[in-house]
PDB file of N, CA and C in Angstrom:
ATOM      1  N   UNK A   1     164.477  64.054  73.243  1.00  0.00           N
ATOM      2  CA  UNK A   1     165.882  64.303  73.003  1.00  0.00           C
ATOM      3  C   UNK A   1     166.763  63.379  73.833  1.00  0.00           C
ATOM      4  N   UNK A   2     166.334  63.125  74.949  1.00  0.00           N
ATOM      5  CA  UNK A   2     167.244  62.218  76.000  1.00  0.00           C
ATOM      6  C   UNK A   2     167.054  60.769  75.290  1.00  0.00           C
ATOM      7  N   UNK A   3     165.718  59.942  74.870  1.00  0.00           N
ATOM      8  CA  UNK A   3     166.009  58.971  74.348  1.00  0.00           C
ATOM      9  C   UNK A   3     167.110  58.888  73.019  1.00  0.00           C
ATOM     10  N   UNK A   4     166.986  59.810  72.438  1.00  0.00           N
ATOM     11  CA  UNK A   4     167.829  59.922  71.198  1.00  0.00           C
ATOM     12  C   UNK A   4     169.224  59.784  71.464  1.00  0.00           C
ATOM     13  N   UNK A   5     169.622  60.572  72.640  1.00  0.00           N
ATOM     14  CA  UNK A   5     170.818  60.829  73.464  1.00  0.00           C
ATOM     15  C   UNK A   5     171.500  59.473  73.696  1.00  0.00           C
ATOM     16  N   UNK A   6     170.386  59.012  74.165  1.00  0.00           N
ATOM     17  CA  UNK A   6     170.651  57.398  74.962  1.00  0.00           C
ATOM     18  C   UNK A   6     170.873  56.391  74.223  1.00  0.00           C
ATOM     19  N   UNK A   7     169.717  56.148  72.997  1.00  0.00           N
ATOM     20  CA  UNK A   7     170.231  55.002  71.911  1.00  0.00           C
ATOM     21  C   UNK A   7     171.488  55.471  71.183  1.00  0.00           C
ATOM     22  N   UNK A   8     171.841  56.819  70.812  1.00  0.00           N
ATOM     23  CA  UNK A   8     173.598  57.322  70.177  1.00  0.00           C
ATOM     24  C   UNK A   8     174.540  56.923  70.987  1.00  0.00           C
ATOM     25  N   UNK A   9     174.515  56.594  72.535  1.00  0.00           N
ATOM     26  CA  UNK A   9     175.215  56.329  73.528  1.00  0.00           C
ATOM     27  C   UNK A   9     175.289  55.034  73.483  1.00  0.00           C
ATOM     28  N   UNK A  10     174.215  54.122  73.034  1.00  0.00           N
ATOM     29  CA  UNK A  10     174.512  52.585  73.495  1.00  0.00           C
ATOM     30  C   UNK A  10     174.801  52.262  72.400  1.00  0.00           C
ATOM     31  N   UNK A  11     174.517  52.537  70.818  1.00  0.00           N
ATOM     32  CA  UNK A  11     175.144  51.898  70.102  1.00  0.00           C
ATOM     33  C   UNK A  11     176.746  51.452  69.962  1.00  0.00           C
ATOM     34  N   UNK A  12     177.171  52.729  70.287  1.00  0.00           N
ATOM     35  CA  UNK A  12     178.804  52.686  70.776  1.00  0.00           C
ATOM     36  C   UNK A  12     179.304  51.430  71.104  1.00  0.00           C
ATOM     37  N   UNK A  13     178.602  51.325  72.323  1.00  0.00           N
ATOM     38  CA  UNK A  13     178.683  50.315  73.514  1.00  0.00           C
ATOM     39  C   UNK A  13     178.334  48.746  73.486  1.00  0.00           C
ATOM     40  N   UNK A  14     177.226  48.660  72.789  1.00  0.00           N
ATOM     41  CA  UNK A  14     176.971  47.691  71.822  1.00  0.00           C
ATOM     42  C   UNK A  14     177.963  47.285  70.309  1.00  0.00           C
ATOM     43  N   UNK A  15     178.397  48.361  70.045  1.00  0.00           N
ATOM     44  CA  UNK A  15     179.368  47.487  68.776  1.00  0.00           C
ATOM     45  C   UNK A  15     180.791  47.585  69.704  1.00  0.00           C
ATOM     46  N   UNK A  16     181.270  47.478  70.572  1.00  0.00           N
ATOM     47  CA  UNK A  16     182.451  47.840  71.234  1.00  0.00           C
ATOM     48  C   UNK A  16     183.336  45.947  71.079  1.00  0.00           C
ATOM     49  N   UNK A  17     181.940  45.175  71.579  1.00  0.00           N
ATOM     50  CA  UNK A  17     183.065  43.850  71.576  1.00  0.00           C
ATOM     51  C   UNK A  17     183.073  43.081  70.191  1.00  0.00           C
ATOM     52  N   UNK A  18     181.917  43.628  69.658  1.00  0.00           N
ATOM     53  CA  UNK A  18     182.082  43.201  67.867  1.00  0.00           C
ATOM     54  C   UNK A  18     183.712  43.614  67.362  1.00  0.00           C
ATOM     55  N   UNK A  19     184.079  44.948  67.631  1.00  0.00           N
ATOM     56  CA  UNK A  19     185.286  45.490  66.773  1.00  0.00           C
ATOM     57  C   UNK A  19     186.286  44.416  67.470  1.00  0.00           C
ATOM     58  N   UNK A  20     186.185  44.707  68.943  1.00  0.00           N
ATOM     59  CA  UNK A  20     187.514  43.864  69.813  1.00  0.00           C
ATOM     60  C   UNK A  20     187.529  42.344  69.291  1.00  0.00           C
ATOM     61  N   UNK A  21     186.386  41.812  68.842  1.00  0.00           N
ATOM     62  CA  UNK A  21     186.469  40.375  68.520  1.00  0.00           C
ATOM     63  C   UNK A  21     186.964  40.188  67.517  1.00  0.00           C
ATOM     64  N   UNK A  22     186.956  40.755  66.344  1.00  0.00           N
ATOM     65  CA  UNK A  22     187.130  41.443  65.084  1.00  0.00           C
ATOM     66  C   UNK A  22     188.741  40.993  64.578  1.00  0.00           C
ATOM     67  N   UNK A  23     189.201  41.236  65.297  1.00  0.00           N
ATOM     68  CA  UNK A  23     190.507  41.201  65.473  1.00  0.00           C
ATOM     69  C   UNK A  23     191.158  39.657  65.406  1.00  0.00           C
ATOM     70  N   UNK A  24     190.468  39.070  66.437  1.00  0.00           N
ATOM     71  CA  UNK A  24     190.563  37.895  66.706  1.00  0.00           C
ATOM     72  C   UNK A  24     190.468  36.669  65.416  1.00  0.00           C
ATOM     73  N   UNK A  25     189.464  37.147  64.437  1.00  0.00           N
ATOM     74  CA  UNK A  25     189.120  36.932  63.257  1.00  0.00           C
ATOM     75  C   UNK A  25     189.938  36.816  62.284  1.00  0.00           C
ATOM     76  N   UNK A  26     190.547  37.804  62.129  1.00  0.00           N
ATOM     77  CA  UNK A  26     191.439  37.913  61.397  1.00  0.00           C
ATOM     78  C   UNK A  26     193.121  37.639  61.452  1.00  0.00           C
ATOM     79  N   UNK A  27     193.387  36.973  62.302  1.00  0.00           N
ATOM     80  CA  UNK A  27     194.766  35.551  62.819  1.00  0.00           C
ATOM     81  C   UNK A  27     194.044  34.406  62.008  1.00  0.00           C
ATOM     82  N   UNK A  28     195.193  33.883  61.643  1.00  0.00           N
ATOM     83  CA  UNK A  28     194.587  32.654  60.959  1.00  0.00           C
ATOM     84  C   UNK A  28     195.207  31.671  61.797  1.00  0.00           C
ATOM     85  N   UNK A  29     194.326  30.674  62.303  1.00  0.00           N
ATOM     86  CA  UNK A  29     195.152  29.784  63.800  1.00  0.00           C
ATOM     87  C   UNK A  29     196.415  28.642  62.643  1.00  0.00           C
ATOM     88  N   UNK A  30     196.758  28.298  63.765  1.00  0.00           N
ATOM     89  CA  UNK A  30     198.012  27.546  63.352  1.00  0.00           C
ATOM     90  C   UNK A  30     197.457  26.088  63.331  1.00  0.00           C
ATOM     91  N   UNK A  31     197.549  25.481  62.275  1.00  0.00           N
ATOM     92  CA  UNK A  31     197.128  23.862  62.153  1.00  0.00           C
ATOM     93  C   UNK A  31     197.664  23.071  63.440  1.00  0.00           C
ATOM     94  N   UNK A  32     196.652  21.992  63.888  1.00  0.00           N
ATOM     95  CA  UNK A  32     197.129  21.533  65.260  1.00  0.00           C
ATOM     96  C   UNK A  32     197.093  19.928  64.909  1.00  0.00           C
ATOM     97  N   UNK A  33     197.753  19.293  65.088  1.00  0.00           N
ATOM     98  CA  UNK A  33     198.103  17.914  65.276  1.00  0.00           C
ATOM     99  C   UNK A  33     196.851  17.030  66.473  1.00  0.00           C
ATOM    100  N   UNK A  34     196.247  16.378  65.705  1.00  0.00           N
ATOM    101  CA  UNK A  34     195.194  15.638  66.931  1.00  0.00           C
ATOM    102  C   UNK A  34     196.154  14.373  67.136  1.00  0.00           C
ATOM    103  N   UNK A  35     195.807  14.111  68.465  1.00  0.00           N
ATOM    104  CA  UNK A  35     196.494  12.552  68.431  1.00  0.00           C
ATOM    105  C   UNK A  35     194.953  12.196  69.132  1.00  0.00           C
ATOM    106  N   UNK A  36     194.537  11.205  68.328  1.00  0.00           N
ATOM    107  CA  UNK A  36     193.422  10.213  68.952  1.00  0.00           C
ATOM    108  C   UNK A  36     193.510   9.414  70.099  1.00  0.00           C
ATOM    109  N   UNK A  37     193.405   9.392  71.419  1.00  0.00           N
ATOM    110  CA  UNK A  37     193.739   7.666  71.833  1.00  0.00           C
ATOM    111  C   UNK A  37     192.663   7.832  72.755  1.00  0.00           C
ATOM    112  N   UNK A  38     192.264   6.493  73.890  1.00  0.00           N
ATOM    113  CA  UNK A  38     191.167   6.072  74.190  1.00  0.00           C
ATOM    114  C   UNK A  38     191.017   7.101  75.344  1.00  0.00           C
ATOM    115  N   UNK A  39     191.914   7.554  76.322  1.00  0.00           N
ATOM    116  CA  UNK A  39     192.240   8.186  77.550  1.00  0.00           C
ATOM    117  C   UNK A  39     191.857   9.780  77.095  1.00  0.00           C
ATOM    118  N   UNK A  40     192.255  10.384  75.499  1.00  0.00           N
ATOM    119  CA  UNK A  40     191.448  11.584  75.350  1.00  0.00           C
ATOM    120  C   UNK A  40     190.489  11.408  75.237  1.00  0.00           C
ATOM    121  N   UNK A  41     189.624  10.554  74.475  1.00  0.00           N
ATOM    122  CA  UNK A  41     188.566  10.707  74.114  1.00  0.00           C
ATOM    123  C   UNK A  41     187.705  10.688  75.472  1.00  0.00           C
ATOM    124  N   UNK A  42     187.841   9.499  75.861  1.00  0.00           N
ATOM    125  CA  UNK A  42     186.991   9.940  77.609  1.00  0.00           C
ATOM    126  C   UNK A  42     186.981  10.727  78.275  1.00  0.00           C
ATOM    127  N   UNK A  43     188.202  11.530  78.048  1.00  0.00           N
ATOM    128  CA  UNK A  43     188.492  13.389  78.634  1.00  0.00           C
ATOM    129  C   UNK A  43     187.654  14.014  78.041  1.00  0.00           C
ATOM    130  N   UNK A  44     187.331  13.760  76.073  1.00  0.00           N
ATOM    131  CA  UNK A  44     187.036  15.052  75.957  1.00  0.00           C
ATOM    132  C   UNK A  44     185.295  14.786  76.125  1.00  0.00           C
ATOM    133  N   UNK A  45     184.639  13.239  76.164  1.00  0.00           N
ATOM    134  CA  UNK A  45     183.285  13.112  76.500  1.00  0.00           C
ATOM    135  C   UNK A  45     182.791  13.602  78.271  1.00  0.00           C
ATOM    136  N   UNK A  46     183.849  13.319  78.744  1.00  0.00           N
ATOM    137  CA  UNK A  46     183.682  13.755  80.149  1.00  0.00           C
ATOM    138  C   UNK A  46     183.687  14.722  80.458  1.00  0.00           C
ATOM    139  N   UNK A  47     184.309  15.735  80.034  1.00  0.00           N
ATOM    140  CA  UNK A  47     184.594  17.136  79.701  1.00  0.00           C
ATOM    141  C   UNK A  47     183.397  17.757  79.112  1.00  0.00           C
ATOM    142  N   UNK A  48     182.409  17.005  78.447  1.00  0.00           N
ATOM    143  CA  UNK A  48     181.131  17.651  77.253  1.00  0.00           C
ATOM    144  C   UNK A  48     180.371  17.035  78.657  1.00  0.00           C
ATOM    145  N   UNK A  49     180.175  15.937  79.177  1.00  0.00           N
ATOM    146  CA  UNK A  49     178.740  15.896  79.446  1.00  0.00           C
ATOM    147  C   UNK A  49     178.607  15.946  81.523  1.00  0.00           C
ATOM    148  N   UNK A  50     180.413  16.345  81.685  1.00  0.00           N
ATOM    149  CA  UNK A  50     180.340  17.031  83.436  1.00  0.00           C
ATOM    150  C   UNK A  50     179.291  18.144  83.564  1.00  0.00           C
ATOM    151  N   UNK A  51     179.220  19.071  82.849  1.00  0.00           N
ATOM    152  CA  UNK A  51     178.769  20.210  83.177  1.00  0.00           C
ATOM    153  C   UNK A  51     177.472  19.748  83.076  1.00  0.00           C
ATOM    154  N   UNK A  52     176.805  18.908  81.825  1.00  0.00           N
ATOM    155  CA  UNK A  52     175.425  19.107  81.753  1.00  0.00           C
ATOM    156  C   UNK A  52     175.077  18.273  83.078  1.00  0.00           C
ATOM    157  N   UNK A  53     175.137  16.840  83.179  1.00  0.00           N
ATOM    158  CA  UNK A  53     174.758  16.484  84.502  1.00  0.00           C
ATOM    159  C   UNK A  53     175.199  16.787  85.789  1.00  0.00           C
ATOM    160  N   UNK A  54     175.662  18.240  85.784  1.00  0.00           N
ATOM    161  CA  UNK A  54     175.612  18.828  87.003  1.00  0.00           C
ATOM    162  C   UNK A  54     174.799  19.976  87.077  1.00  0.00           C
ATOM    163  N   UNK A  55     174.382  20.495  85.930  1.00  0.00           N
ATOM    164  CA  UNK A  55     173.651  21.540  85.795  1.00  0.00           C
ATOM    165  C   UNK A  55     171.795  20.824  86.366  1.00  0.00           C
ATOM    166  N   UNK A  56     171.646  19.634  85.555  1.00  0.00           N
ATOM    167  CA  UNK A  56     170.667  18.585  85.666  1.00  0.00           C
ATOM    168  C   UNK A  56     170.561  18.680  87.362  1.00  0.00           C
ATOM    169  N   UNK A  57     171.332  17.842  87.975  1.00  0.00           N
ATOM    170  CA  UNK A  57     171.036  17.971  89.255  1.00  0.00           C
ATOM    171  C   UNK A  57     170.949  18.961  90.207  1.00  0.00           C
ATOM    172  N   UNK A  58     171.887  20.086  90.126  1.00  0.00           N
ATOM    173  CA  UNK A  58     171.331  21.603  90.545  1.00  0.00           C
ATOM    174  C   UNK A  58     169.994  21.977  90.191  1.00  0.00           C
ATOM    175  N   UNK A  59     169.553  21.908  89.273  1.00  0.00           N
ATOM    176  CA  UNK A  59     168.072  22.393  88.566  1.00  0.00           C
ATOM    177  C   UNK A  59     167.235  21.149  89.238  1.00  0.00           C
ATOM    178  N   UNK A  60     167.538  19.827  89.289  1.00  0.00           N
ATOM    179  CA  UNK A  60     166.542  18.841  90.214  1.00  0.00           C
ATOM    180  C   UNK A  60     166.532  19.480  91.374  1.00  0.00           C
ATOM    181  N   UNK A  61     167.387  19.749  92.092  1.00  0.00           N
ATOM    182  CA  UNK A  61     167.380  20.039  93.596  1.00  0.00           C
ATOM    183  C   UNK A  61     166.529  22.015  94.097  1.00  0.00           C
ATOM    184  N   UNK A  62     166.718  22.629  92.847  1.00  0.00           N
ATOM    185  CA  UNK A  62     166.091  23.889  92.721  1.00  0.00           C
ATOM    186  C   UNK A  62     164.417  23.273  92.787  1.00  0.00           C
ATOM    187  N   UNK A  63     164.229  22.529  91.831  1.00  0.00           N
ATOM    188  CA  UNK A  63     162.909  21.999  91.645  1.00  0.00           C
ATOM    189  C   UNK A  63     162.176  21.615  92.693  1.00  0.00           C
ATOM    190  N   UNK A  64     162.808  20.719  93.457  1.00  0.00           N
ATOM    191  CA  UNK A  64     162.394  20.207  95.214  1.00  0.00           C
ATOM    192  C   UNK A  64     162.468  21.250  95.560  1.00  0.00           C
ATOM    193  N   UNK A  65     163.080  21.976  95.856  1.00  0.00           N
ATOM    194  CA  UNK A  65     162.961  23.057  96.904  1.00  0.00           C
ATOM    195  C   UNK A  65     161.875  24.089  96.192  1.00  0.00           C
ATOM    196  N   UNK A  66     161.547  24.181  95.012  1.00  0.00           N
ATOM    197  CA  UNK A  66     160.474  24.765  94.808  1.00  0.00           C
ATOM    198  C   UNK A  66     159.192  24.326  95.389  1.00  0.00           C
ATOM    199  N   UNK A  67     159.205  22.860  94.925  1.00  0.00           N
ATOM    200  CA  UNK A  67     157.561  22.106  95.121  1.00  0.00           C
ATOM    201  C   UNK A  67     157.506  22.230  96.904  1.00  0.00           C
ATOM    202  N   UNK A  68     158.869  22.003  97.439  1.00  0.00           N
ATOM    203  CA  UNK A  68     158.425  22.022  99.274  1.00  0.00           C
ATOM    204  C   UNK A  68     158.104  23.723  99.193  1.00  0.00           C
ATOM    205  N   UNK A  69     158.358  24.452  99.184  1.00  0.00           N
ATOM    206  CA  UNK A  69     157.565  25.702  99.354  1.00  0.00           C
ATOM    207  C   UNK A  69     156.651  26.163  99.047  1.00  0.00           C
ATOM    208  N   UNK A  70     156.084  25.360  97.783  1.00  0.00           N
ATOM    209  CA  UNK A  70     154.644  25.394  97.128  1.00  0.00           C
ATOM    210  C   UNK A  70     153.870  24.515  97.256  1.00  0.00           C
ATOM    211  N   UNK A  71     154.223  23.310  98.218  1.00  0.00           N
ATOM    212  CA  UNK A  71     153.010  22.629  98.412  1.00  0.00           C
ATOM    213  C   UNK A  71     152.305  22.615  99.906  1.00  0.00           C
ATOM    214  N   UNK A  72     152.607  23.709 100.488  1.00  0.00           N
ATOM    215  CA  UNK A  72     151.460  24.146 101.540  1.00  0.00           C
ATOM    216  C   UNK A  72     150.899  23.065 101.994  1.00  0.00           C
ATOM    217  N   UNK A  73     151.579  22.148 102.795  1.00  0.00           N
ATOM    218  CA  UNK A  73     151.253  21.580 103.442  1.00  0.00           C
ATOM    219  C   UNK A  73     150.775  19.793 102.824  1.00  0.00           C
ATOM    220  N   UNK A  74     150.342  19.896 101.688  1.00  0.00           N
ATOM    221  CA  UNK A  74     149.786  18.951 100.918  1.00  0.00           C
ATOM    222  C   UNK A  74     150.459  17.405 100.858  1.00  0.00           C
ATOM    223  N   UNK A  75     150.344  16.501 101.420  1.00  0.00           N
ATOM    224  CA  UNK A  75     150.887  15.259 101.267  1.00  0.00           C
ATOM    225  C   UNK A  75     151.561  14.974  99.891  1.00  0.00           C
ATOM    226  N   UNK A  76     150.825  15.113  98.900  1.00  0.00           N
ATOM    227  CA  UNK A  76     151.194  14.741  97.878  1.00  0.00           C
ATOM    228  C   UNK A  76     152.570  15.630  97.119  1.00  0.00           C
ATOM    229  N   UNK A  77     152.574  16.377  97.299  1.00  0.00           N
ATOM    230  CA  UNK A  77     152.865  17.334  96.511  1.00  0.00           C
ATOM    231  C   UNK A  77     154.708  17.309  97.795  1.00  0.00           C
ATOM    232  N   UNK A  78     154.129  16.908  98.984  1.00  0.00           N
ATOM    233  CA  UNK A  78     155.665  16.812  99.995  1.00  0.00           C
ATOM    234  C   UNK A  78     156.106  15.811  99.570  1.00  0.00           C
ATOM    235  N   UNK A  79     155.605  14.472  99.384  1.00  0.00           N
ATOM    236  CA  UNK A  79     156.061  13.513  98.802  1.00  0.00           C
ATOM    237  C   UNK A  79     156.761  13.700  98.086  1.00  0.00           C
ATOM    238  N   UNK A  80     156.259  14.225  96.901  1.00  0.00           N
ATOM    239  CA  UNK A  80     156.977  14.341  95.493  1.00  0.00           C
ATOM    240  C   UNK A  80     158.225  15.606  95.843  1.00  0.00           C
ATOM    241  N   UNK A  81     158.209  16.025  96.373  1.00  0.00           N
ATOM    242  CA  UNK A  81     159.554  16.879  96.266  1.00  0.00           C
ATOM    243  C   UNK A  81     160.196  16.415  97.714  1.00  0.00           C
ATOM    244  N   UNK A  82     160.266  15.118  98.647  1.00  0.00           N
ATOM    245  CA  UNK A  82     160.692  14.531  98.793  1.00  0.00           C
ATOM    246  C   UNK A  82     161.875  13.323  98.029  1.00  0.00           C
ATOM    247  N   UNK A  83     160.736  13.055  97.150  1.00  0.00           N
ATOM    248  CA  UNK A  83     161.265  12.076  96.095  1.00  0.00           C
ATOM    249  C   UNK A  83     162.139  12.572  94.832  1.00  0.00           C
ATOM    250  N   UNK A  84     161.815  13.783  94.924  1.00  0.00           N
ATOM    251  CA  UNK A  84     163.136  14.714  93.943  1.00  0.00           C
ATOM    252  C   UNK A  84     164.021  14.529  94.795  1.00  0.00           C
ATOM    253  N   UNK A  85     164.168  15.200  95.960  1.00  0.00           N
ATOM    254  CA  UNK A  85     165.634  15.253  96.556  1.00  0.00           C
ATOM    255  C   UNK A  85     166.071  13.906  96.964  1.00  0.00           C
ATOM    256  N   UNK A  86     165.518  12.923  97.199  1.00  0.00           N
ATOM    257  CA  UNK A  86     166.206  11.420  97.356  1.00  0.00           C
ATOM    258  C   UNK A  86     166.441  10.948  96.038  1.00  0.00           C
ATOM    259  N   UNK A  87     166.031  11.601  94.596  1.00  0.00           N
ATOM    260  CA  UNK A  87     166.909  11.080  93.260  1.00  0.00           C
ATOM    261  C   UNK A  87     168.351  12.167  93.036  1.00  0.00           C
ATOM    262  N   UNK A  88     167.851  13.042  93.599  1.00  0.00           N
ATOM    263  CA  UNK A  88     169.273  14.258  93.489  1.00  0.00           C
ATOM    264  C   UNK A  88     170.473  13.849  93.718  1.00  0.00           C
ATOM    265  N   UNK A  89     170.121  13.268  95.319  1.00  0.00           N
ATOM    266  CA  UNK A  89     171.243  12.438  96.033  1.00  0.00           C
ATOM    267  C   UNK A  89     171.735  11.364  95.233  1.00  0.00           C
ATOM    268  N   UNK A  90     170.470  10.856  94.888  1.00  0.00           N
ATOM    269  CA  UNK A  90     170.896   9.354  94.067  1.00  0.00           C
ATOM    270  C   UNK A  90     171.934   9.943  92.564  1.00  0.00           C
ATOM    271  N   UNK A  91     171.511  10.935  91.992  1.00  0.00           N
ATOM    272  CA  UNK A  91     172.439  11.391  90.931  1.00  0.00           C
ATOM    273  C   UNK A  91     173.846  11.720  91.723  1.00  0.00           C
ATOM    274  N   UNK A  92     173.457  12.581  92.625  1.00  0.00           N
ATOM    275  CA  UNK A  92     174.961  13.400  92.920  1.00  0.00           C
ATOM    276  C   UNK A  92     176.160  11.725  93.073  1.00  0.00           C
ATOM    277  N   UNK A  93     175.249  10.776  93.748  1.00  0.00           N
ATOM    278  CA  UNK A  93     175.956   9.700  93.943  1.00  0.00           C
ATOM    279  C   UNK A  93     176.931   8.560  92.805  1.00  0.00           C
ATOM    280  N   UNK A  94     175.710   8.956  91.540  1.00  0.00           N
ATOM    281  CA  UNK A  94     176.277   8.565  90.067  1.00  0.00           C
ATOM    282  C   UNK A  94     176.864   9.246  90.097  1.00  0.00           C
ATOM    283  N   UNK A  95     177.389  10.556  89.757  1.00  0.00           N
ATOM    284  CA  UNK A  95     178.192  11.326  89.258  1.00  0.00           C
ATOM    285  C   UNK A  95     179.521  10.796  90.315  1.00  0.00           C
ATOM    286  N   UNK A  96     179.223  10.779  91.338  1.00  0.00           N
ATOM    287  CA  UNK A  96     180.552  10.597  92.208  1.00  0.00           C
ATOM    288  C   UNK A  96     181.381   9.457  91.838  1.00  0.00           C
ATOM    289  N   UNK A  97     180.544   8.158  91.570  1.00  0.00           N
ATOM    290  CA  UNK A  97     180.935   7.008  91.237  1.00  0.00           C
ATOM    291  C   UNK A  97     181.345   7.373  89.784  1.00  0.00           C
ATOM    292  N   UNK A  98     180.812   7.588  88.843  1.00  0.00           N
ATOM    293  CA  UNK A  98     181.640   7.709  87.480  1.00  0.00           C
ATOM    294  C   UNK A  98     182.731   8.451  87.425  1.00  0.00           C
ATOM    295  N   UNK A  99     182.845   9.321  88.082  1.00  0.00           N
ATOM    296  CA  UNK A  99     184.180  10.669  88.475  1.00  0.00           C
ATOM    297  C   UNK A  99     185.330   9.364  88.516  1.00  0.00           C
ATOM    298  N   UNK A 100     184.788   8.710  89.808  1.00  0.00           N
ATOM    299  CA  UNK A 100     185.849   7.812  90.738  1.00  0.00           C
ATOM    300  C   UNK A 100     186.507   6.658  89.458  1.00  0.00           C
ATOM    301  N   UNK A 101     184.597   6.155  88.960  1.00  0.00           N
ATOM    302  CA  UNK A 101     185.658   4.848  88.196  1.00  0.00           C
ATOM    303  C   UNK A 101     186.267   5.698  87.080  1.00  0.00           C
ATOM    304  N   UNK A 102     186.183   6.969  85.991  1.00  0.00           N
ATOM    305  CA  UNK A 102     186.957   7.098  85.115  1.00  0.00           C
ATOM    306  C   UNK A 102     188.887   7.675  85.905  1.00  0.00           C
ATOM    307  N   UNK A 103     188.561   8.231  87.218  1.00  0.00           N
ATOM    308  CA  UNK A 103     190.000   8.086  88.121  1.00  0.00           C
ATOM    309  C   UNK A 103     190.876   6.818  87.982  1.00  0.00           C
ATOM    310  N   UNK A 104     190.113   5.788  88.158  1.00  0.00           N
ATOM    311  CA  UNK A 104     190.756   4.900  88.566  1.00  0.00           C
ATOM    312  C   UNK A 104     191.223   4.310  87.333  1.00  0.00           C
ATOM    313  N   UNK A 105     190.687   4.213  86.140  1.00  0.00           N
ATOM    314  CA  UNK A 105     190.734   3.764  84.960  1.00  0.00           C
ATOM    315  C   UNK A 105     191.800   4.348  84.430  1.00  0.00           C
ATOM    316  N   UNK A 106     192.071   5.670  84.184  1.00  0.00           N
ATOM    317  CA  UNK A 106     193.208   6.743  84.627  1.00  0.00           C
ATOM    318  C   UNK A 106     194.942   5.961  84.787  1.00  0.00           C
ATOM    319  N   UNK A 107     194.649   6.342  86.346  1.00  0.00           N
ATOM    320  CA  UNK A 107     195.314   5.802  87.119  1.00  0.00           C
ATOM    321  C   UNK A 107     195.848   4.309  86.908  1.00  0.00           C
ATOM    322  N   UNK A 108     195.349   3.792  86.405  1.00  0.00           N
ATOM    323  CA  UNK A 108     195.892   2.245  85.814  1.00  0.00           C
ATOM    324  C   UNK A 108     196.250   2.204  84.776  1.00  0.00           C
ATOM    325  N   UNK A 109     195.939   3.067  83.699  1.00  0.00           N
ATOM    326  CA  UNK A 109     196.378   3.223  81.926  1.00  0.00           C
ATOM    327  C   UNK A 109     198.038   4.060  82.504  1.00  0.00           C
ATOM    328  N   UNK A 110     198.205   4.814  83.669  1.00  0.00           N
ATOM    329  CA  UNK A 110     199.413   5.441  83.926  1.00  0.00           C
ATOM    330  C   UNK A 110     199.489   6.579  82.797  1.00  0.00           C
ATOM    331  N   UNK A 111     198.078   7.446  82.714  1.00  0.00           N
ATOM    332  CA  UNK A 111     197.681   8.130  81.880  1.00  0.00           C
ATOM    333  C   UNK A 111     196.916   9.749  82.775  1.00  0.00           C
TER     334      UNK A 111
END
């Protein structure tokens, strides 16, 4: 009886943000004017692929710090998650430099 209780209880709860979204659905958005030029478009690629190569290098640097705790001592295995975290750096360092030159690129379009 209590499971029965429990799935009548969550269905509720489960269709709760379906209805609230629901709503949302049914506005019909307002037509929007794109203006193309070179300064969005690098916003909106920079904008798509910031997150992934930062997610990339968080997950490299999770990775090293996995293999140094799992390689018990082992030369090889320190090496290599040595050599993760000296490419991490080396990414975090790309990322810094591309940040900087699309700034500066920016900054000179007076954009």
């Amino acid at each position: 009886m209590n499971k029965k209780l429990a799935w009548l209880s969550l269905v509720p709860l489960l269709a709760l943000p379906v209805v609230g979204l629901a709503f949302d659905v049914l506005t019909v958005p307002e037509p929007r004017v794109v203006n193309v030029n070179v300064v969005g478009l690098v916003n909106l690629i920079f904008n798509f692929v910031w997150p992934i190569v930062v997610a990339v290098v968080i997950v490299l640097f999770i990775l090293a710090g996995f293999i140094f705790l799992t390689a018990q001592g082992e030369p090889n295995k320190v090496a290599q998650a040595r050599l993760a975290v000296v490419w991490g750096i080396v990414g975090v360092a790309v990322i810094i430099l591309a940040y900087s030159i699309i700034s500066i690129v920016r900054t000179q379009l007076n954009a």
